[in-house]
C-alpha atoms as a PDB file:
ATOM      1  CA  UNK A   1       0.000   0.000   0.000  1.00  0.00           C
ATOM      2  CA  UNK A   2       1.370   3.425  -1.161  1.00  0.00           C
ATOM      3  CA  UNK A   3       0.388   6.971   0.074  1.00  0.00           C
ATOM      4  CA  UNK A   4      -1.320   7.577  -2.924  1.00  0.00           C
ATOM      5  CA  UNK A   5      -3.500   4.640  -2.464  1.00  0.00           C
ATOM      6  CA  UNK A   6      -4.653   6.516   0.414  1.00  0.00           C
ATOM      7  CA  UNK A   7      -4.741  10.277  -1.059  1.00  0.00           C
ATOM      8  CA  UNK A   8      -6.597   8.543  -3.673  1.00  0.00           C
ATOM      9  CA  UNK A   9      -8.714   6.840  -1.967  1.00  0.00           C
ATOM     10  CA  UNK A  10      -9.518  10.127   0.467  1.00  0.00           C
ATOM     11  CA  UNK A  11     -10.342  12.686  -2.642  1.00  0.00           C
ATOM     12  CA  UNK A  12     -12.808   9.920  -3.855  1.00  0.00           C
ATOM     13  CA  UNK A  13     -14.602   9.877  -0.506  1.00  0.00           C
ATOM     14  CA  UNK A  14     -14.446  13.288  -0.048  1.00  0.00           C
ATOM     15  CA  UNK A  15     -15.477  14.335  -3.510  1.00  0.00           C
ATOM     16  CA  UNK A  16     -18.375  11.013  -3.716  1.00  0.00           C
ATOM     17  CA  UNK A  17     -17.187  10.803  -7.276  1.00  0.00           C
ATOM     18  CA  UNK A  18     -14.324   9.335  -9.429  1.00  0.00           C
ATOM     19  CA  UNK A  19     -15.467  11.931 -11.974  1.00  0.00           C
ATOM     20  CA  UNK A  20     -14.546  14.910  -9.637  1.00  0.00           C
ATOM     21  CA  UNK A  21     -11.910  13.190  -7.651  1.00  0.00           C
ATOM     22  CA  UNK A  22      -9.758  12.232 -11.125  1.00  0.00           C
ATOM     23  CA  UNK A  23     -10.347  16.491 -12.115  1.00  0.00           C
ATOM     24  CA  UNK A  24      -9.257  17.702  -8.277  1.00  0.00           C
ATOM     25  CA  UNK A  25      -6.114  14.966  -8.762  1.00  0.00           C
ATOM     26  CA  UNK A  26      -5.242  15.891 -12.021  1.00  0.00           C
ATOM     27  CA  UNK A  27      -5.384  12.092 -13.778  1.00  0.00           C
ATOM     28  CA  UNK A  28      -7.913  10.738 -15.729  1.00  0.00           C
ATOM     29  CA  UNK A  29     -10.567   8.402 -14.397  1.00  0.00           C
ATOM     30  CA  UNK A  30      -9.818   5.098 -15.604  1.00  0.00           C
ATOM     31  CA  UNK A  31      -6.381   4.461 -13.643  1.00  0.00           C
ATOM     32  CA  UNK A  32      -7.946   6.212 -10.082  1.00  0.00           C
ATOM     33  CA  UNK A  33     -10.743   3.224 -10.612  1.00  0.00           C
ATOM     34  CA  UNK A  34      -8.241   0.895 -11.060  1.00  0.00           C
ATOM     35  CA  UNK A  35      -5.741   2.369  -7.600  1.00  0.00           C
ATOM     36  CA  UNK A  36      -9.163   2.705  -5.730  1.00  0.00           C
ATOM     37  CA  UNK A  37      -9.971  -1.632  -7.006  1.00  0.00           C
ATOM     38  CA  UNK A  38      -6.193  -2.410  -6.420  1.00  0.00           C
ATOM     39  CA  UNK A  39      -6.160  -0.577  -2.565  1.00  0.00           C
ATOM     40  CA  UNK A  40      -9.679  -2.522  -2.063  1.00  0.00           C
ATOM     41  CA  UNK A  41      -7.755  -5.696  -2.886  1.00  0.00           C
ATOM     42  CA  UNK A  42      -5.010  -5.262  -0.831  1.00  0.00           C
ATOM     43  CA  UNK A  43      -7.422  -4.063   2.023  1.00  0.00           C
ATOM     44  CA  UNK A  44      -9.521  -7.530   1.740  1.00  0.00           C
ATOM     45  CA  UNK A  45     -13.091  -5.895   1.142  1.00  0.00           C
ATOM     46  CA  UNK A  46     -15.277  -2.799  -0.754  1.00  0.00           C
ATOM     47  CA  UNK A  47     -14.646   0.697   0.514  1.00  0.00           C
ATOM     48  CA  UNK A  48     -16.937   2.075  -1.373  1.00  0.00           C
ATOM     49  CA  UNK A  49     -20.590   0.963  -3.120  1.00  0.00           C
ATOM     50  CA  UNK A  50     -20.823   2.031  -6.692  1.00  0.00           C
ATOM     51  CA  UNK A  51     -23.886   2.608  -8.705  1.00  0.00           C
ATOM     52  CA  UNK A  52     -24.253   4.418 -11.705  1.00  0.00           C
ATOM     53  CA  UNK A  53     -25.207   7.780 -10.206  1.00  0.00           C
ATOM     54  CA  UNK A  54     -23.064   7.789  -7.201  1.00  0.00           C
ATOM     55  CA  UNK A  55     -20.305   6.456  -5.029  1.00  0.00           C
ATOM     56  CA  UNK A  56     -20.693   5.977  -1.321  1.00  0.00           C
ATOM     57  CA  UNK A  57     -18.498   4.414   1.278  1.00  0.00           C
ATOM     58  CA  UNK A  58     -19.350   1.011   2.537  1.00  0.00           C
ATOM     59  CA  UNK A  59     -19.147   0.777   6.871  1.00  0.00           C
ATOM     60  CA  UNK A  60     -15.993  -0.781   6.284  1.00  0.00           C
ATOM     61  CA  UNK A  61     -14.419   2.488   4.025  1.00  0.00           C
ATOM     62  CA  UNK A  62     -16.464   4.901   6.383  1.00  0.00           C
ATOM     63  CA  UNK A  63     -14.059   3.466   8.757  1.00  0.00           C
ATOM     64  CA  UNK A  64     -11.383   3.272   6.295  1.00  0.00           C
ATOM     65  CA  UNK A  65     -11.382   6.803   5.940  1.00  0.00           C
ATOM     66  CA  UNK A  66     -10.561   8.018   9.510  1.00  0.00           C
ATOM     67  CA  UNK A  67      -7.216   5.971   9.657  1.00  0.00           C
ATOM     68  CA  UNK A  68      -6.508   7.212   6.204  1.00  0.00           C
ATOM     69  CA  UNK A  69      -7.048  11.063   6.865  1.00  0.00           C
ATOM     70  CA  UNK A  70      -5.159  10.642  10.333  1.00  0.00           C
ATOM     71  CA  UNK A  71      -1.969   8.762   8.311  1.00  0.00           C
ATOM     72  CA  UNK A  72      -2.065  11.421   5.508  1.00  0.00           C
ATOM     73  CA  UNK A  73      -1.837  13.962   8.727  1.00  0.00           C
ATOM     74  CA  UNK A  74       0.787  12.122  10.342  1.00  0.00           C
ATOM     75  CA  UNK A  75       3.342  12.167   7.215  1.00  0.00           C
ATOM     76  CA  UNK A  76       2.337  15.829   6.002  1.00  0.00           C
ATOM     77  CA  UNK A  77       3.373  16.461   9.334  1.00  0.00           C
ATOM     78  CA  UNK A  78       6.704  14.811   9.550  1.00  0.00           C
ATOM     79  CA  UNK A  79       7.375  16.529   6.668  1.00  0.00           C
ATOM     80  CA  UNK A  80       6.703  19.810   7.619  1.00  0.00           C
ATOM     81  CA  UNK A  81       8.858  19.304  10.914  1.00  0.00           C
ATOM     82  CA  UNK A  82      11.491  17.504   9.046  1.00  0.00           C
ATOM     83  CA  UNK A  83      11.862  20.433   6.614  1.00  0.00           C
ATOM     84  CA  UNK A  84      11.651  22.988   9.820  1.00  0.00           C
ATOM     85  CA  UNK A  85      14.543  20.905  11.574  1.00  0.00           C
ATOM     86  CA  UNK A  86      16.729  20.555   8.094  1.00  0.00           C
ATOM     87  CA  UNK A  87      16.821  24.718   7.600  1.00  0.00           C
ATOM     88  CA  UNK A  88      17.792  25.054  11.174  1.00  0.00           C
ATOM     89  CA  UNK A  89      13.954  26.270  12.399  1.00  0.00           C
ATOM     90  CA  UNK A  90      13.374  23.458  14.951  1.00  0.00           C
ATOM     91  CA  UNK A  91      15.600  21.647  17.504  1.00  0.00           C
ATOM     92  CA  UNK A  92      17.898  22.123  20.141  1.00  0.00           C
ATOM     93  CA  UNK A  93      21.202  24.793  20.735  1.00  0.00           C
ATOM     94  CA  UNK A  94      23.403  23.731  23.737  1.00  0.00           C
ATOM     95  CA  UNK A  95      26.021  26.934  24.032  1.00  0.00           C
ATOM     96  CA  UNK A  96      29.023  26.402  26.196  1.00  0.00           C
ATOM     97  CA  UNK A  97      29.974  30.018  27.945  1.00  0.00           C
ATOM     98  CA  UNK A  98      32.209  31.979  30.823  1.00  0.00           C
ATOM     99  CA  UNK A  99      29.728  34.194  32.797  1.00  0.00           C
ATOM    100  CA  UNK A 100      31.553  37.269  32.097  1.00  0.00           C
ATOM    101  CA  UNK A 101      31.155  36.552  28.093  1.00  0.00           C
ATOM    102  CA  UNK A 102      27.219  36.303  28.525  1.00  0.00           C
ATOM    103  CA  UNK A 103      27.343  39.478  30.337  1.00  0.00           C
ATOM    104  CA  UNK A 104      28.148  40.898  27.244  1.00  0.00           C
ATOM    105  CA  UNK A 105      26.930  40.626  23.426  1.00  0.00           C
ATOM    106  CA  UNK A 106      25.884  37.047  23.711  1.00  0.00           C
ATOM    107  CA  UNK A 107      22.619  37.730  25.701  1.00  0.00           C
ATOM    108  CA  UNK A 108      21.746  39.770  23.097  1.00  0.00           C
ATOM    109  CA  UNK A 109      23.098  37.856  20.230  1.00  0.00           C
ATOM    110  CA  UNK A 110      20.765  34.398  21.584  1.00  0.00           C
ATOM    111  CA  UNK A 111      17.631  36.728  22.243  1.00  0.00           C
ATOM    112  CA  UNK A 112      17.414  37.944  18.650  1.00  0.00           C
ATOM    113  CA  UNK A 113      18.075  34.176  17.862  1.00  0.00           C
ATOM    114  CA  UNK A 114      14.967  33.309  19.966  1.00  0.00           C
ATOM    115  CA  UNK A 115      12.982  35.624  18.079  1.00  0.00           C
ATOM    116  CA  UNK A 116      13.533  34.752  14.644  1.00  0.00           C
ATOM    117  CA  UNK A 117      13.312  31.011  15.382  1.00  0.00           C
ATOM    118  CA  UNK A 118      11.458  30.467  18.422  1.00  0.00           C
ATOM    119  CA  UNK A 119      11.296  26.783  17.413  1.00  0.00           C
ATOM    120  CA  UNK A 120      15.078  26.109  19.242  1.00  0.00           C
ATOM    121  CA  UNK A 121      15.242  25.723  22.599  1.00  0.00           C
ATOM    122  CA  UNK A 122      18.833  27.156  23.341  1.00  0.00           C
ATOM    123  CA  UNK A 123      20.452  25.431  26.734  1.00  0.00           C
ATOM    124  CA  UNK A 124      23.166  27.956  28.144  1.00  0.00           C
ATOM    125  CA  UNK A 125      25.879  25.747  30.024  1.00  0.00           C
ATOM    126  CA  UNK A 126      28.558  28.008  32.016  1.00  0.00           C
ATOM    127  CA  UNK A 127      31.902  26.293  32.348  1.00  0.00           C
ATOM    128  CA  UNK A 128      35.610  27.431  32.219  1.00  0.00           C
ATOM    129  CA  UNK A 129      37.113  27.402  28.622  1.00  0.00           C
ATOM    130  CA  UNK A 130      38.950  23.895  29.105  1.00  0.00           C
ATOM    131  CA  UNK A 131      35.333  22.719  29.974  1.00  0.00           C
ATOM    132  CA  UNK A 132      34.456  24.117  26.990  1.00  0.00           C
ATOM    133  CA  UNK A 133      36.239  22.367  24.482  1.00  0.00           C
ATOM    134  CA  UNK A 134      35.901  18.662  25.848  1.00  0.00           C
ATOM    135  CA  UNK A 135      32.138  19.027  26.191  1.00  0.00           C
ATOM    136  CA  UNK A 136      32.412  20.018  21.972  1.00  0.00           C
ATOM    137  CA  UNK A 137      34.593  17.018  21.286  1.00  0.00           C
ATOM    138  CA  UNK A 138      32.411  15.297  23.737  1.00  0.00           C
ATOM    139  CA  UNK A 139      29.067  16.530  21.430  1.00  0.00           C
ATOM    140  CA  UNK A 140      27.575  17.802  24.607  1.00  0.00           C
ATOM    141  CA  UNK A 141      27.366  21.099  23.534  1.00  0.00           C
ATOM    142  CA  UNK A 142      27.187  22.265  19.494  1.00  0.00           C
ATOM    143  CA  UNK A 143      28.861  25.943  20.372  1.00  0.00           C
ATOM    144  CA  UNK A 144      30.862  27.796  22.583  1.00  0.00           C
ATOM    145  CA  UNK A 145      32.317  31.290  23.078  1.00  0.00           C
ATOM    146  CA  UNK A 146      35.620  32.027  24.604  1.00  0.00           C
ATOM    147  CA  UNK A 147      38.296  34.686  24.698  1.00  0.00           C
ATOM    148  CA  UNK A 148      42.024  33.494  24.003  1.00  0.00           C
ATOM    149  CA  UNK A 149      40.942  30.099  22.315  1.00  0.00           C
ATOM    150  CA  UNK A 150      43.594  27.101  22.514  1.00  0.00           C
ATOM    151  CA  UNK A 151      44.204  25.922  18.843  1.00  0.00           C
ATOM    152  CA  UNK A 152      42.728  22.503  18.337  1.00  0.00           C
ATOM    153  CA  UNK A 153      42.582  20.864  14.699  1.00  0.00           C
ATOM    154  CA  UNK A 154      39.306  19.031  15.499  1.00  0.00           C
ATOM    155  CA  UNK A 155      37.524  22.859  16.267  1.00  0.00           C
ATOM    156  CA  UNK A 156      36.660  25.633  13.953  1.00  0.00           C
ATOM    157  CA  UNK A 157      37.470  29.156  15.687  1.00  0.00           C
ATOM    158  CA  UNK A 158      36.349  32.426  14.522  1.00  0.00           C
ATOM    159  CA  UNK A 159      36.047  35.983  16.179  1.00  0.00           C
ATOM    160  CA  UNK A 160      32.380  36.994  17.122  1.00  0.00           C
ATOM    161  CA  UNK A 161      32.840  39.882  18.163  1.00  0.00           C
ATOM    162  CA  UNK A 162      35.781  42.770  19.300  1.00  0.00           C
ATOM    163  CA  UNK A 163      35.309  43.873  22.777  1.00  0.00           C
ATOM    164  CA  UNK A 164      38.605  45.715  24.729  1.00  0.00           C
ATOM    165  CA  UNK A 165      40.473  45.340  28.371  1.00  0.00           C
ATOM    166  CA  UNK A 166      39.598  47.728  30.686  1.00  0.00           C
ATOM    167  CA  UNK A 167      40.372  48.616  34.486  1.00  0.00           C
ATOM    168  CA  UNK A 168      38.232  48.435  37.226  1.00  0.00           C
ATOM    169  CA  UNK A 169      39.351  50.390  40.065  1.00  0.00           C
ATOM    170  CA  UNK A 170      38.152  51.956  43.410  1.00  0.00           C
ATOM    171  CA  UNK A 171      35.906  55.321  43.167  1.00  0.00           C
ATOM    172  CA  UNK A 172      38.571  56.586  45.473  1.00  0.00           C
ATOM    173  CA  UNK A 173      41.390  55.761  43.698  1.00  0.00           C
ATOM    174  CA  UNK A 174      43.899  58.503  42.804  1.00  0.00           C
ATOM    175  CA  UNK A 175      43.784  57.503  38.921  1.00  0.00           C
ATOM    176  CA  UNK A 176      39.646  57.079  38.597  1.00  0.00           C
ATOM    177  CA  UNK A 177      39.526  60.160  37.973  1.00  0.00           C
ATOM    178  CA  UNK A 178      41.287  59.901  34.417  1.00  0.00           C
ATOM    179  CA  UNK A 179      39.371  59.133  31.449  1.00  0.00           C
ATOM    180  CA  UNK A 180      41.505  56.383  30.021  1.00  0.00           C
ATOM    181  CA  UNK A 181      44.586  54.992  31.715  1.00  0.00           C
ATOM    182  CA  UNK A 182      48.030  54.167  30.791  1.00  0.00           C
ATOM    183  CA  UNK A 183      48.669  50.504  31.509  1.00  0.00           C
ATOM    184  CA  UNK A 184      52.080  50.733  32.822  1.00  0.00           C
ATOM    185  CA  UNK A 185      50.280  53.115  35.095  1.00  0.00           C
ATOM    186  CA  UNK A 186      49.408  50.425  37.006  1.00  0.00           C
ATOM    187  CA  UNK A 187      52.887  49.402  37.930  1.00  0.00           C
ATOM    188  CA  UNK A 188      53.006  49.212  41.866  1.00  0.00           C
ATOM    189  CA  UNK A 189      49.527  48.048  42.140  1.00  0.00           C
ATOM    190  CA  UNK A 190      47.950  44.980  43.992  1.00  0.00           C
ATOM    191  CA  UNK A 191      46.368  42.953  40.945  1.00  0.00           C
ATOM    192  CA  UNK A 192      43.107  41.072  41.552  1.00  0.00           C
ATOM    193  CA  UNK A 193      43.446  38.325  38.479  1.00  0.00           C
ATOM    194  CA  UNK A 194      41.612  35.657  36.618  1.00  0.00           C
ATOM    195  CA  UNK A 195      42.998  32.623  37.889  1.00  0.00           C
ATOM    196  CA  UNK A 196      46.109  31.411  35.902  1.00  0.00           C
ATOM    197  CA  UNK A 197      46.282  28.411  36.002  1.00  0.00           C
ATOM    198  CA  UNK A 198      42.785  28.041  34.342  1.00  0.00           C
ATOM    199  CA  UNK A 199      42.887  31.129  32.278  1.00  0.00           C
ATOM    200  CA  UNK A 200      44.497  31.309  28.973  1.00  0.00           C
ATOM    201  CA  UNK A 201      43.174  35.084  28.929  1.00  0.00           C
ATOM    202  CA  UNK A 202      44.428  35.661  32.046  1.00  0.00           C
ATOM    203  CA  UNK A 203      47.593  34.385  31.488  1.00  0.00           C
ATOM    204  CA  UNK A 204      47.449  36.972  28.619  1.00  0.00           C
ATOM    205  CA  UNK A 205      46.626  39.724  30.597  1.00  0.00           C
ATOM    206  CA  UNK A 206      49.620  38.864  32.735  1.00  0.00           C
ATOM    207  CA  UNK A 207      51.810  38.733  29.629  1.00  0.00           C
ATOM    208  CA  UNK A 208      50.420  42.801  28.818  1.00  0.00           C
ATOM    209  CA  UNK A 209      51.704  43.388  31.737  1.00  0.00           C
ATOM    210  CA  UNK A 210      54.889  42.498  31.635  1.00  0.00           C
ATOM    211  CA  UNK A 211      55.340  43.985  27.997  1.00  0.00           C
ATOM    212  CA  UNK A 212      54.288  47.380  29.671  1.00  0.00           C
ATOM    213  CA  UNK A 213      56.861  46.884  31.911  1.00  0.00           C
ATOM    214  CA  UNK A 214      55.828  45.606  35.158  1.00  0.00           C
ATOM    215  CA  UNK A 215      54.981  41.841  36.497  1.00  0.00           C
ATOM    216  CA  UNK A 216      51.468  42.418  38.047  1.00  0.00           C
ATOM    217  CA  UNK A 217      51.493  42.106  41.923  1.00  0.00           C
ATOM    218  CA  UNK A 218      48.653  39.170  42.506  1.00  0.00           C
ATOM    219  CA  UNK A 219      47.200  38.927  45.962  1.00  0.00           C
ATOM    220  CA  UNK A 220      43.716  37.453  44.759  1.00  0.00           C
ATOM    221  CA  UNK A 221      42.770  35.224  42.224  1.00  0.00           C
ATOM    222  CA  UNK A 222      39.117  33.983  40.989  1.00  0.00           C
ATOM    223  CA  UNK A 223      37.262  32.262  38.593  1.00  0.00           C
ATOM    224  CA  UNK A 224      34.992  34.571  36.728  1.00  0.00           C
ATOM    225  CA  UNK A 225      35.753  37.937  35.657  1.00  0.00           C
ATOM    226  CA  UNK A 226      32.461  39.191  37.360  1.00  0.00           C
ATOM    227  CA  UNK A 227      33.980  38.301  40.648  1.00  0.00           C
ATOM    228  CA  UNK A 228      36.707  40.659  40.123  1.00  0.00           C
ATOM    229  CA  UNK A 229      34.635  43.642  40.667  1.00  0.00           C
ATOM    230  CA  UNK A 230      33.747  42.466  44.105  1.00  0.00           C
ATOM    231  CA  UNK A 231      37.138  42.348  45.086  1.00  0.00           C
ATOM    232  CA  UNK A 232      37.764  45.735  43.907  1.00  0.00           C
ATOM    233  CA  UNK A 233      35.230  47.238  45.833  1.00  0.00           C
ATOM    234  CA  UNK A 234      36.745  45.214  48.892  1.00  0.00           C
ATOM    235  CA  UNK A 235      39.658  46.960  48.526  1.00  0.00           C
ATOM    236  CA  UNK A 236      42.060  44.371  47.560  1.00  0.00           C
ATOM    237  CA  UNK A 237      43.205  45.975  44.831  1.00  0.00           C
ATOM    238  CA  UNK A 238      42.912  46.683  40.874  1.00  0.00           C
ATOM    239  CA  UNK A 239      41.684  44.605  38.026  1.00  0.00           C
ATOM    240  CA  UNK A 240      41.777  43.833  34.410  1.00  0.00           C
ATOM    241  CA  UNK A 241      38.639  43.083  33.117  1.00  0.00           C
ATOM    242  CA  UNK A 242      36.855  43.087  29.333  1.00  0.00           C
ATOM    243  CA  UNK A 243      34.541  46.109  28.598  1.00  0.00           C
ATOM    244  CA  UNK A 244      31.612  44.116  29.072  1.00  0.00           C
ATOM    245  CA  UNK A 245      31.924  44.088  32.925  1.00  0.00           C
ATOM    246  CA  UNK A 246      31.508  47.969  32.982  1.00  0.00           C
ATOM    247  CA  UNK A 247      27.552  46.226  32.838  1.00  0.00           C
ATOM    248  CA  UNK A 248      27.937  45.668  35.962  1.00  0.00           C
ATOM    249  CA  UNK A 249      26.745  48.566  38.634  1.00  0.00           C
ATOM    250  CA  UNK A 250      28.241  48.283  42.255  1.00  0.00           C
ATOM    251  CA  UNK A 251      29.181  50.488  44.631  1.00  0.00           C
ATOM    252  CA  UNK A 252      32.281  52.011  45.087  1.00  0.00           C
ATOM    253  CA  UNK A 253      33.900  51.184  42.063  1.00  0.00           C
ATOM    254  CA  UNK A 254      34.609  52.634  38.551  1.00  0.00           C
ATOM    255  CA  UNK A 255      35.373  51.225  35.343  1.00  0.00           C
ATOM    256  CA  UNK A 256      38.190  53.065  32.934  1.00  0.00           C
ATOM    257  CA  UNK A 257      39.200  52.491  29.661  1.00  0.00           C
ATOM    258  CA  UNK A 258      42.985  51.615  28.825  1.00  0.00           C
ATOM    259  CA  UNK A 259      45.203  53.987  26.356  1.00  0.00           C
ATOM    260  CA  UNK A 260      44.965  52.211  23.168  1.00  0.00           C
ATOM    261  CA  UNK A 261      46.972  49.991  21.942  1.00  0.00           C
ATOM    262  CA  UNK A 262      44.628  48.239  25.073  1.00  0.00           C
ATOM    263  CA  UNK A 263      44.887  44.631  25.719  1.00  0.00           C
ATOM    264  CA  UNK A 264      41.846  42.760  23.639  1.00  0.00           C
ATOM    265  CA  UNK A 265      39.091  40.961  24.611  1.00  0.00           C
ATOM    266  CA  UNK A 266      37.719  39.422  22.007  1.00  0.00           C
ATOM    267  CA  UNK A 267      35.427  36.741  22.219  1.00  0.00           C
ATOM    268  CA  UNK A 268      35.508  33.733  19.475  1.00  0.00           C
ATOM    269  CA  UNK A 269      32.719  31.445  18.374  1.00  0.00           C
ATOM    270  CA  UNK A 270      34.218  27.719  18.476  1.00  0.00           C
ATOM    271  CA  UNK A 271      32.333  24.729  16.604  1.00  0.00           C
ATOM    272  CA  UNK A 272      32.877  21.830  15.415  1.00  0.00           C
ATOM    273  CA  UNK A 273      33.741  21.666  11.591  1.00  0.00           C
ATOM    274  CA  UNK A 274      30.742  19.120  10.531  1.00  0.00           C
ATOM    275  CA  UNK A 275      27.778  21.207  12.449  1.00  0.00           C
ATOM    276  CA  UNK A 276      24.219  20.642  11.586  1.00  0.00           C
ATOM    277  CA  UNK A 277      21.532  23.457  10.474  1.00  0.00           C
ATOM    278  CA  UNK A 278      20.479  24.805  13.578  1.00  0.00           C
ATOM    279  CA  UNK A 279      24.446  25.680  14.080  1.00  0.00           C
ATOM    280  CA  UNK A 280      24.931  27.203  10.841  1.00  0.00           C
ATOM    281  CA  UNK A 281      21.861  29.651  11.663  1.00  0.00           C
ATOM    282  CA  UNK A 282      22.950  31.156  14.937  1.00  0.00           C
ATOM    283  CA  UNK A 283      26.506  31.290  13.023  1.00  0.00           C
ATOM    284  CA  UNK A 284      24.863  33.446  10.082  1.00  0.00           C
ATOM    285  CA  UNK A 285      23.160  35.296  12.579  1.00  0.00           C
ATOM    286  CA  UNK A 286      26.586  36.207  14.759  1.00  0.00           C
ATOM    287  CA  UNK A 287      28.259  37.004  11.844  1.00  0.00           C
ATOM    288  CA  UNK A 288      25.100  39.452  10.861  1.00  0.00           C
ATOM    289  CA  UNK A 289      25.068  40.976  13.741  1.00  0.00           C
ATOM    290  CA  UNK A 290      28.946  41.895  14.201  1.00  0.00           C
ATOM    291  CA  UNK A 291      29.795  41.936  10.713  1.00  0.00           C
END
């Protein structure tokens, strides 16, 4: 039995005439008599009573008919959802992220996402950037966004966006009250840091230091760059931080920019090379909205 048996079968019902149903199906009559006497066969009994005015459905096709309608439902809709999963309309986004990076651009970036296909559901997972990676190689996650990306051969890595390194200091502090600070300014200050021995930005940050011509004076050290600003308005010293934490409102503390060239920031997009549909749309859409 083929669906056409069945959408056959259905417009002859509907329409109580081979006549009409063989117009509305675009075929002539004689080969939807013979589909309609072939389906009966393979059924095992009449669907339909034929006289020579009309054509009415037996019990057995009355019957018939309900199964066939609800089967021609099913598969138009497994279709339809099968074409909504294939252009990337339907499924599921897990996104691998650092706190301070969703502070930023990405809340923004996977709200407009929601909008134009509320048919994902997008799972945010926060996890340090070693985390990161294994849970992509690990297909746990199908994206993930990270600043200073290790190189791996199995990963695609691309910029998302540009974002800068600023310094968060103490409202009191002598040099808050500078637009935009020098960063071997800094030299002589206690550093509140990213941890290092997580952090390849960190480590980074720690290497701008040094070029400016100073090794940073550590005395704290935390996981996410949000943390930072608590220290700072502890008093326990100075930090580095990307722009996007100047989001962040708390007492006693300011946010300044760093003379340019600054330290970057940027944040990259990491996937895996053979992503599905639902990927390659939020990727069109970062690279739309940063482009």
């Amino acid at each position: 039995m083929e669906l056409r048996h069945l959408r056959y079968f259905v417009a002859v019902a509907e329409a109580a005439s081979f006549t009409a149903a063989a117009k509305s199906l675009n075929i002539s009559q004689p080969p939807l008599s013979q589909q309609i006497r072939d389906l009966e066969e393979e059924v095992g009994t009449r669907l339909f009573e034929r006289s020579s005015r009309n054509v009415e459905l037996t019990e057995a096709g009355a019957d018939f008919l309900n199964h066939a309608r609800m089967i021609l439902g099913q598969v138009e809709h497994a279709a339809h959802q099968a074409r909504a999963i294939g252009s990337g309309q339907v499924g599921t986004l897990n996104i691998g992220t650092t706190g301070s990076v969703l502070l930023g651009s990405l809340s923004m970036l996977v709200a407009r996402f929601g909008d134009r296909w509320p048919g994902v559901f997008v799972r945010i997972h926060e996890m340090d950037p070693q985390a990161q990676e294994a849970a992509l190689l690990a297909h746990r996650t199908d994206l993930s966004f990270v600043r200073r990306p290790r190189h791996n051969v199995d990963l695609v890595a691309t910029v998302a966006w540009h974002e800068k390194v600023g310094v968060v200091l103490p409202e009191s502090h002598p040099l808050a009250r500078l637009e935009k600070i020098e960063l071997g300014a800094l030299r002589g200050e206690s550093f509140v840091f990213l941890r290092l021995v997580d952090s390849r930005f960190a480590r980074y940050l720690h290497d701008c230091c040094v070029a400016a011509g100073f090794v940073p004076n550590i005395t704290n050290e935390v996981v996410e760059s949000y943390s930072l600003t608590s220290l700072v308005a502890a008093g326990l010293g100075v930090a580095l931080v990307p722009e996007c934490i100047r989001n962040l409102s708390r007492p006693g503390i300011v946010y300044r920019a760093l003379v340019d060239p600054a330290p970057e920031a940027d944040v990259y997009v990491i996937s895996r090379p053979n992503h599905g549909p639902v990927v390659a749309s939020f990727l069109e859409m970062t690279r739309a909205m940063f482009a």
